[in-house]
Protein backbone atom coordinates (compact mmCIF):
# COMPACT_ATOMS: atom_id res chain seq x y z
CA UNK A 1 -17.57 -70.35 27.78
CA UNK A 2 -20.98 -71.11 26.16
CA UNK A 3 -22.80 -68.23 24.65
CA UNK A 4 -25.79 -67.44 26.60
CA UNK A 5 -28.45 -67.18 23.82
CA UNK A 6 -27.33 -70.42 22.00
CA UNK A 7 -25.75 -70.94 18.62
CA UNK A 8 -26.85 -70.39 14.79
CA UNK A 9 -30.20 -68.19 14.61
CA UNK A 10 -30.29 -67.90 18.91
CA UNK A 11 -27.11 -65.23 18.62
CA UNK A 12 -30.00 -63.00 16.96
CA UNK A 13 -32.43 -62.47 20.00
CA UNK A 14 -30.52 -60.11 21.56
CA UNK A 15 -30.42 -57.91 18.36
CA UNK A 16 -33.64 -58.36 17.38
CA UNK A 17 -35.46 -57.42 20.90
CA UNK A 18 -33.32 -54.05 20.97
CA UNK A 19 -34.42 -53.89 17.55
CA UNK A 20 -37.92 -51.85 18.78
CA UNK A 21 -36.33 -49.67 20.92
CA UNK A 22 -33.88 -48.57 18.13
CA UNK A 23 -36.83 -48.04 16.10
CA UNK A 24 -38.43 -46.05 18.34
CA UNK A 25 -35.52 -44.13 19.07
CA UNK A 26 -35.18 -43.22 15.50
CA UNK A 27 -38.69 -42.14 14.44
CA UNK A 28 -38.62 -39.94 17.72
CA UNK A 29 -35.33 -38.54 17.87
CA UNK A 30 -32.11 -39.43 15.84
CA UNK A 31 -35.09 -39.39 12.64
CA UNK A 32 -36.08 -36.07 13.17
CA UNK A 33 -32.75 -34.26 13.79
CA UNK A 34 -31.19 -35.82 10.69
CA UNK A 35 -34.47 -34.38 8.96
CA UNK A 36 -33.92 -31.00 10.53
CA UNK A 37 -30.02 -30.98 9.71
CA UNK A 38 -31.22 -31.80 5.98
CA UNK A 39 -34.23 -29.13 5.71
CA UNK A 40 -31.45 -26.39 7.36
CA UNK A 41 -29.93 -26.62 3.88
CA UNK A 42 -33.42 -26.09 1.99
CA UNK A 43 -36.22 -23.24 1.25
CA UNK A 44 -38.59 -25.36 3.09
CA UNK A 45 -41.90 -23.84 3.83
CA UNK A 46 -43.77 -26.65 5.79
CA UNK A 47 -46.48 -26.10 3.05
CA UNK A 48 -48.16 -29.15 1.83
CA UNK A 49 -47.43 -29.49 -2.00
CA UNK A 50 -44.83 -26.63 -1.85
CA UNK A 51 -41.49 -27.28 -3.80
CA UNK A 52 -38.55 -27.60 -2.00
CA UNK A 53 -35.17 -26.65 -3.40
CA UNK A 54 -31.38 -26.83 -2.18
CA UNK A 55 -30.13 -23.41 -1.17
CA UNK A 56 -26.86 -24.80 0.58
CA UNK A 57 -25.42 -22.48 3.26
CA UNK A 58 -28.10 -19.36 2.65
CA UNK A 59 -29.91 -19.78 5.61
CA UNK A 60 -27.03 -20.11 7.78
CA UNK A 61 -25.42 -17.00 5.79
CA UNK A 62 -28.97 -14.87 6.25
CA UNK A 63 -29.20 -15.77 9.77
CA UNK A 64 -25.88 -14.53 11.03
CA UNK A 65 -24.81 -12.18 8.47
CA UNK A 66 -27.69 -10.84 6.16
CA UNK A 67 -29.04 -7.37 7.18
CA UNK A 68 -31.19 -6.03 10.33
CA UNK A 69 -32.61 -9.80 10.85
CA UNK A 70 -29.71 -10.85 11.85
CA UNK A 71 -28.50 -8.05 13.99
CA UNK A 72 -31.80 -9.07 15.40
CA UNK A 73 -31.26 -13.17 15.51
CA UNK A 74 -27.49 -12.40 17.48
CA UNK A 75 -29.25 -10.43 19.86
CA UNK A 76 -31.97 -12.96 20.61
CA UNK A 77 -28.51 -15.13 20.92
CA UNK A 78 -27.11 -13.16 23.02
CA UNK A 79 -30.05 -12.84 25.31
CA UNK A 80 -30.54 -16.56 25.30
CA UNK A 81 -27.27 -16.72 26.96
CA UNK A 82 -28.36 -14.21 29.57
CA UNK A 83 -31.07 -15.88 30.24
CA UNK A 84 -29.19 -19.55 30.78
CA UNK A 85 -26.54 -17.56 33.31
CA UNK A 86 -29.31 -15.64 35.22
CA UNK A 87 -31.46 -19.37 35.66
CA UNK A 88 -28.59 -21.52 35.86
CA UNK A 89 -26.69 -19.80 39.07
CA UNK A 90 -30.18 -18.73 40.85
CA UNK A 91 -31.93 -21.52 40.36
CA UNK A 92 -28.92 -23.67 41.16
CA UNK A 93 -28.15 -21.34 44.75
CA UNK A 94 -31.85 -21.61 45.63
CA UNK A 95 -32.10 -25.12 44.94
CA UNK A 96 -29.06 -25.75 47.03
CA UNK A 97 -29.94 -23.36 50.06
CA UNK A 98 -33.91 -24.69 50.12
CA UNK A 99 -32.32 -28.32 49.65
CA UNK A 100 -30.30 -27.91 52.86
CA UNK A 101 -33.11 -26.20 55.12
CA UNK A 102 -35.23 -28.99 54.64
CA UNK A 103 -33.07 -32.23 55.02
CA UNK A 104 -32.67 -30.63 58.80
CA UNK A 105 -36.00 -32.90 59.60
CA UNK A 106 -37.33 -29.96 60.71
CA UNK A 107 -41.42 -30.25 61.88
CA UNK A 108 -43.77 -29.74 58.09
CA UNK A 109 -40.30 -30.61 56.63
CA UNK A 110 -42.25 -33.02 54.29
CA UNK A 111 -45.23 -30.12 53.61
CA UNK A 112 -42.60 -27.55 52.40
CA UNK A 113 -40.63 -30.44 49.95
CA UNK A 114 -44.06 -30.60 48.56
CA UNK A 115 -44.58 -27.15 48.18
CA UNK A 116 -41.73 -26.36 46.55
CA UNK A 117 -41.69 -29.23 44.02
CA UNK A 118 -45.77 -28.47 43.15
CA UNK A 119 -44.74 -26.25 40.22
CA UNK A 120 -42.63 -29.10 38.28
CA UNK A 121 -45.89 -31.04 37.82
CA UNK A 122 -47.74 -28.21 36.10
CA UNK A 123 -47.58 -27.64 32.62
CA UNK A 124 -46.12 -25.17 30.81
CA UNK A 125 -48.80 -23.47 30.37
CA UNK A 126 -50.82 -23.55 33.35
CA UNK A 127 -47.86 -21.84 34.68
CA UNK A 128 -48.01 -19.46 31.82
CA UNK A 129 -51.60 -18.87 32.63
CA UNK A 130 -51.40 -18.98 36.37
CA UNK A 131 -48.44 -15.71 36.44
CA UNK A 132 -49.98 -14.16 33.49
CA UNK A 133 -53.40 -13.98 35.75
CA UNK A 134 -51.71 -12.89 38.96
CA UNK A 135 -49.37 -10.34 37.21
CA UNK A 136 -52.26 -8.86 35.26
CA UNK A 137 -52.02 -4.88 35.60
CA UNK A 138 -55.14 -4.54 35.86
CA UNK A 139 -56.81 -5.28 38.77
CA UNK A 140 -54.56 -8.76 39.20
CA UNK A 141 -53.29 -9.92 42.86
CA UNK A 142 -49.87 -8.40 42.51
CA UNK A 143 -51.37 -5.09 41.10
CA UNK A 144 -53.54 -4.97 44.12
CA UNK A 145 -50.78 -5.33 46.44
CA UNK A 146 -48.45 -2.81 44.74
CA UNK A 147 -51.65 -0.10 45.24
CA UNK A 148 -51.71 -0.84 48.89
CA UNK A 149 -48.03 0.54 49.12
CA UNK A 150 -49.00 3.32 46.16
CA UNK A 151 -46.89 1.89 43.55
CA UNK A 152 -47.74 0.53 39.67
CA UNK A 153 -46.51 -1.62 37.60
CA UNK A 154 -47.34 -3.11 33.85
CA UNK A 155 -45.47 -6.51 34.93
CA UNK A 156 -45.29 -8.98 31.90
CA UNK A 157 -46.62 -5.36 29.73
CA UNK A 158 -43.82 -3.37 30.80
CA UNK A 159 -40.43 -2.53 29.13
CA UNK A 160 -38.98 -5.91 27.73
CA UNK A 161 -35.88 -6.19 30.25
CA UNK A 162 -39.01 -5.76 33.03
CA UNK A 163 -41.17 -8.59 31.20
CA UNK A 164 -37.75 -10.26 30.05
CA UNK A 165 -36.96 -10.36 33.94
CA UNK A 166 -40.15 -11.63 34.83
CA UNK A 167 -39.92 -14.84 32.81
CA UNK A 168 -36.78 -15.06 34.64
CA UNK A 169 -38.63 -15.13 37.80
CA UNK A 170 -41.02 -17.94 36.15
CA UNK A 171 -38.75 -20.03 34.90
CA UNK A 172 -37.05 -20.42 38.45
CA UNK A 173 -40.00 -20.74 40.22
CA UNK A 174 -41.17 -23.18 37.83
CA UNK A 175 -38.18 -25.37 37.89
CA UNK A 176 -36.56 -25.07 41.35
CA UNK A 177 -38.25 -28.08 42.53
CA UNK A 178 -35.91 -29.89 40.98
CA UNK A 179 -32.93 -29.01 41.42
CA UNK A 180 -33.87 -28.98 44.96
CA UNK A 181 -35.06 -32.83 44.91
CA UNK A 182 -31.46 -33.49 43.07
CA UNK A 183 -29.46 -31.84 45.63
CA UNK A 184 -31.64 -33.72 48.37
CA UNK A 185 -31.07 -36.90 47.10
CA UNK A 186 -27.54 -36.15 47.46
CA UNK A 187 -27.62 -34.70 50.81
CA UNK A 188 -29.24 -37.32 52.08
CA UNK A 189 -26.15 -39.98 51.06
CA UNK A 190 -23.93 -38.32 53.34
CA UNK A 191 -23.08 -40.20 55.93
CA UNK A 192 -23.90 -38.96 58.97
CA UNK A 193 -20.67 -40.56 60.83
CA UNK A 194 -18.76 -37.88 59.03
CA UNK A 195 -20.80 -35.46 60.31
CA UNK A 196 -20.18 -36.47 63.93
CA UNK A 197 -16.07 -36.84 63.13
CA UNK A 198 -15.95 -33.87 61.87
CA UNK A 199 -17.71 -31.91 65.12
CA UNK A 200 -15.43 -33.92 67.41
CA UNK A 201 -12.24 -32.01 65.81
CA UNK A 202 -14.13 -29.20 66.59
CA UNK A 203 -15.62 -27.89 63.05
CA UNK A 204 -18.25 -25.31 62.87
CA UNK A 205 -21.48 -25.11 60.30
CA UNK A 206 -19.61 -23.43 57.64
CA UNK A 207 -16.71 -25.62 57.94
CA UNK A 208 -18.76 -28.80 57.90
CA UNK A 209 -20.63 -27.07 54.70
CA UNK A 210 -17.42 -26.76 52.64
CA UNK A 211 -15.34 -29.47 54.01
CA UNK A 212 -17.91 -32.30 54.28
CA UNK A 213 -21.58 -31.31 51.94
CA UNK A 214 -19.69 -29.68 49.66
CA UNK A 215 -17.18 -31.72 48.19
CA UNK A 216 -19.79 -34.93 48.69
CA UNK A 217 -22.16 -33.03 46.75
CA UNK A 218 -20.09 -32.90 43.58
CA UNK A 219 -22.13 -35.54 42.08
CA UNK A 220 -25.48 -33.68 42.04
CA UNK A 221 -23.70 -30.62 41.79
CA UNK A 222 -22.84 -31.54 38.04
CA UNK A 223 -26.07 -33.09 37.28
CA UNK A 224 -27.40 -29.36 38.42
CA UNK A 225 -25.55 -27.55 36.55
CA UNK A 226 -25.80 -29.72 33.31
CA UNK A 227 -29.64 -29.85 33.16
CA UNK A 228 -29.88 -25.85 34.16
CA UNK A 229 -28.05 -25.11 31.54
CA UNK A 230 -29.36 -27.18 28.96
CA UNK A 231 -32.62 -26.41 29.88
CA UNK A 232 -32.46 -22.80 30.14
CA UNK A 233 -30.20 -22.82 26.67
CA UNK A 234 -33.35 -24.21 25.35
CA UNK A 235 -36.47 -22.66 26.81
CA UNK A 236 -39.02 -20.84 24.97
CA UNK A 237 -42.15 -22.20 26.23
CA UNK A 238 -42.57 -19.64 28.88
CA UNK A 239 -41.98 -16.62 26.47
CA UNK A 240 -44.80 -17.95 24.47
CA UNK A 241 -47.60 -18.18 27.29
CA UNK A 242 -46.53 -14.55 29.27
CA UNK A 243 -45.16 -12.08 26.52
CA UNK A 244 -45.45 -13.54 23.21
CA UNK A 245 -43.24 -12.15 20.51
CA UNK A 246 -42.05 -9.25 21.45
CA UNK A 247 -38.87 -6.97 20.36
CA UNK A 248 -36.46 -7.12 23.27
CA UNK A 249 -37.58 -10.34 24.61
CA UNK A 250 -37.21 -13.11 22.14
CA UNK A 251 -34.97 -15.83 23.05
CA UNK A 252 -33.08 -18.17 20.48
CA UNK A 253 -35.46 -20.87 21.25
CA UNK A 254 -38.90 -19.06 20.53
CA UNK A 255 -37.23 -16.81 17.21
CA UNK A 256 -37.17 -21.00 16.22
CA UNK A 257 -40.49 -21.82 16.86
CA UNK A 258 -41.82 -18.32 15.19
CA UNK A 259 -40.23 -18.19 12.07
CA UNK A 260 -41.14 -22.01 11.49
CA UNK A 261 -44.65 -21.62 12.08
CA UNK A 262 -45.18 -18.00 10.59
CA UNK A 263 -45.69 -16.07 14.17
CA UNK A 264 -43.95 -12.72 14.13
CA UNK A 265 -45.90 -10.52 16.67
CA UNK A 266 -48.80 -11.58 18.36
CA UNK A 267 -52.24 -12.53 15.93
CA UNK A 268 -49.91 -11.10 13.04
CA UNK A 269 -48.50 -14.09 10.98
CA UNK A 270 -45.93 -14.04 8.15
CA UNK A 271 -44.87 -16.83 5.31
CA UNK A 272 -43.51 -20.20 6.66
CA UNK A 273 -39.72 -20.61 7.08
CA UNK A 274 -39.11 -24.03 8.25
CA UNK A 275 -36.08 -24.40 6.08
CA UNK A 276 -34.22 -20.68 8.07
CA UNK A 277 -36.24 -22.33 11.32
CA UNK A 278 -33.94 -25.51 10.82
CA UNK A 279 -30.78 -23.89 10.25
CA UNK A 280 -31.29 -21.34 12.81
CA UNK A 281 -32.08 -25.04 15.47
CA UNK A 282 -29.11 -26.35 14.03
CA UNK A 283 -27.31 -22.90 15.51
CA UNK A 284 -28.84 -23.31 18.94
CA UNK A 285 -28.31 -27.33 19.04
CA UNK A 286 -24.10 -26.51 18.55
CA UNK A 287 -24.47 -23.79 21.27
CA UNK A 288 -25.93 -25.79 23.59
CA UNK A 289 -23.48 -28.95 22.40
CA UNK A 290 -20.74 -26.57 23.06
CA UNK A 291 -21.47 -24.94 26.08
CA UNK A 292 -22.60 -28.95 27.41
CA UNK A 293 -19.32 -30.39 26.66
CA UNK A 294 -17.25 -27.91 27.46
CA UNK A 295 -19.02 -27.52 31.31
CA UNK A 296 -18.94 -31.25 31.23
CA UNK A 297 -15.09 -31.72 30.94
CA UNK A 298 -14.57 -29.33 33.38
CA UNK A 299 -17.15 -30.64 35.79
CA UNK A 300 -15.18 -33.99 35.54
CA UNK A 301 -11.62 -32.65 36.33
CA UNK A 302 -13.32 -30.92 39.34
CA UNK A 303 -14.95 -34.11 40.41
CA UNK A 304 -11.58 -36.80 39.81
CA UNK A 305 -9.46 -34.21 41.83
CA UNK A 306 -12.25 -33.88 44.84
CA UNK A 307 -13.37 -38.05 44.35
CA UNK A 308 -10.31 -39.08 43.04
């Protein structure tokens, strides 16, 4: 069989047109992960001109084991993962029950699927400024409507498990749109033949739920569940715009993006710490590799014993 792209030099062209992707893929992503895995193992400030020396494991030692930081750092771990269970199995059950209501082709079907996906297009923070306006204690929409019943609350000011729970809240609202869209696009390649077999033997709505949607669903049931809780492993954003850095609400991802860039609590900055930034990114990139692969292999048993 002749080779497609010719002989001699020709055998090249397919190497050298995936030759800019590669690039690009390297100066945006492989490039500046090996760069972060490299700086973990420094006393890198992120100051121009300022000297960088190998410090081998210390930042990884400090960060887990060295003192009250790192009492603090395992906490902030710990409520990362609280925060990926609490997203990952709401969002997913919303996304699923709101997914289902409107592939019925009920009337404004089409007005509601818009509604509900609206907040995915917004940014970050315009939905950090949008809450943080609405949930403002004083004198903001939801404060007005607690009044009217006689009750108070300081919202996003509160204790941190109340403002910890509202980003909660947020986050779901902000990303349920998606998951939704996922599990209709899955809904919606169900064939509706099965639908009608399985009413002729007589099953009822919950039985066609878990004997037909269900198991057909697998496929955008693991894309779900992979991309909640990656995300949710990873988001920070959020805490940024509504509560800033506060004790009792920092999450793995925002302790990151503080320490690197000298934020410690609110206007009040401290010294660079790109270098303990890296390593502690390093920490969160094998939890989330972890957690990823280890859902993943058990997300494909499920789905070769239900798809065979």
């Amino acid at each position: 069989m002749s080779y497609h792209f010719g002989r001699g030099w020709s055998k090249l062209i397919p190497y050298l047109l995936l030759l800019p992707g590669l690039l690009f893929y390297f100066l945006i992503a492989l490039g500046p992960s090996i760069a972060t895995a490299f700086y973990s193992f420094t006393d890198a400030t992120g100051i121009k001109g300022a000297p960088v020396h190998w410090i081998g494991f210390e930042n990884y030692r400090e960060f887990l084991f060295m003192g009250r930081a790192s009492v603090d750092n395992l906490e902030a771990l710990k409520r990362t993962l609280i925060f990926s269970v609490a997203v990952t199995f709401i969002q997913f059950g919303l996304g699923l029950f709101v997914a289902l209501i409107v592939n019925q082709n009920l009337k404004g079907s089409n007005i509601f699927r818009t509604i509900y996906f609206m907040p995915v297009i917004l940014g970050v923070v315009i939905q950090g400024l949008m809450w943080s306006l609405f949930l403002y204690p004083l004198g903001g929409p939801a404060a007005k409507l607690l009044s009217l019943l006689g009750l108070r609350s300081e919202f996003l000011g509160g204790p941190p498990a109340q403002a910890f729970a509202w980003v909660i809240f947020i986050q779901i609202w902000a990303n349920m749109g998606i998951t939704m869209m996922i599990f209709l696009a899955g809904l919606q390649t169900i064939p509706s033949e099965l639908y009608e077999a399985a009413r002729i033997d007589g099953a009822n709505t919950w039985q066609l739920f878990a004997n037909v949607t269900w198991p057909l669903l697998t496929p955008s049931v693991n894309t779900n569940l992979l991309l909640n809780i990656i995300g949710s492993l990873q988001a920070w954003q959020l805490f940024l715009v509504l509560v800033g850095y506060r004790n009792g609400t920092q999450v793995l991802g925002y302790l990151i993006y503080a320490t690197g860039f000298g934020q410690t609590s609110g206007s009040v900055t401290s010294s660079f710490r790109q270098g303990y930034a890296a390593a502690a990114s390093i920490v969160l990139f094998l939890l989330v590799l972890v957690i990823g692969m280890t859902v993943q292999y058990y997300l494909q048993r499920r789905e070769a014993r239900i798809l065979g």
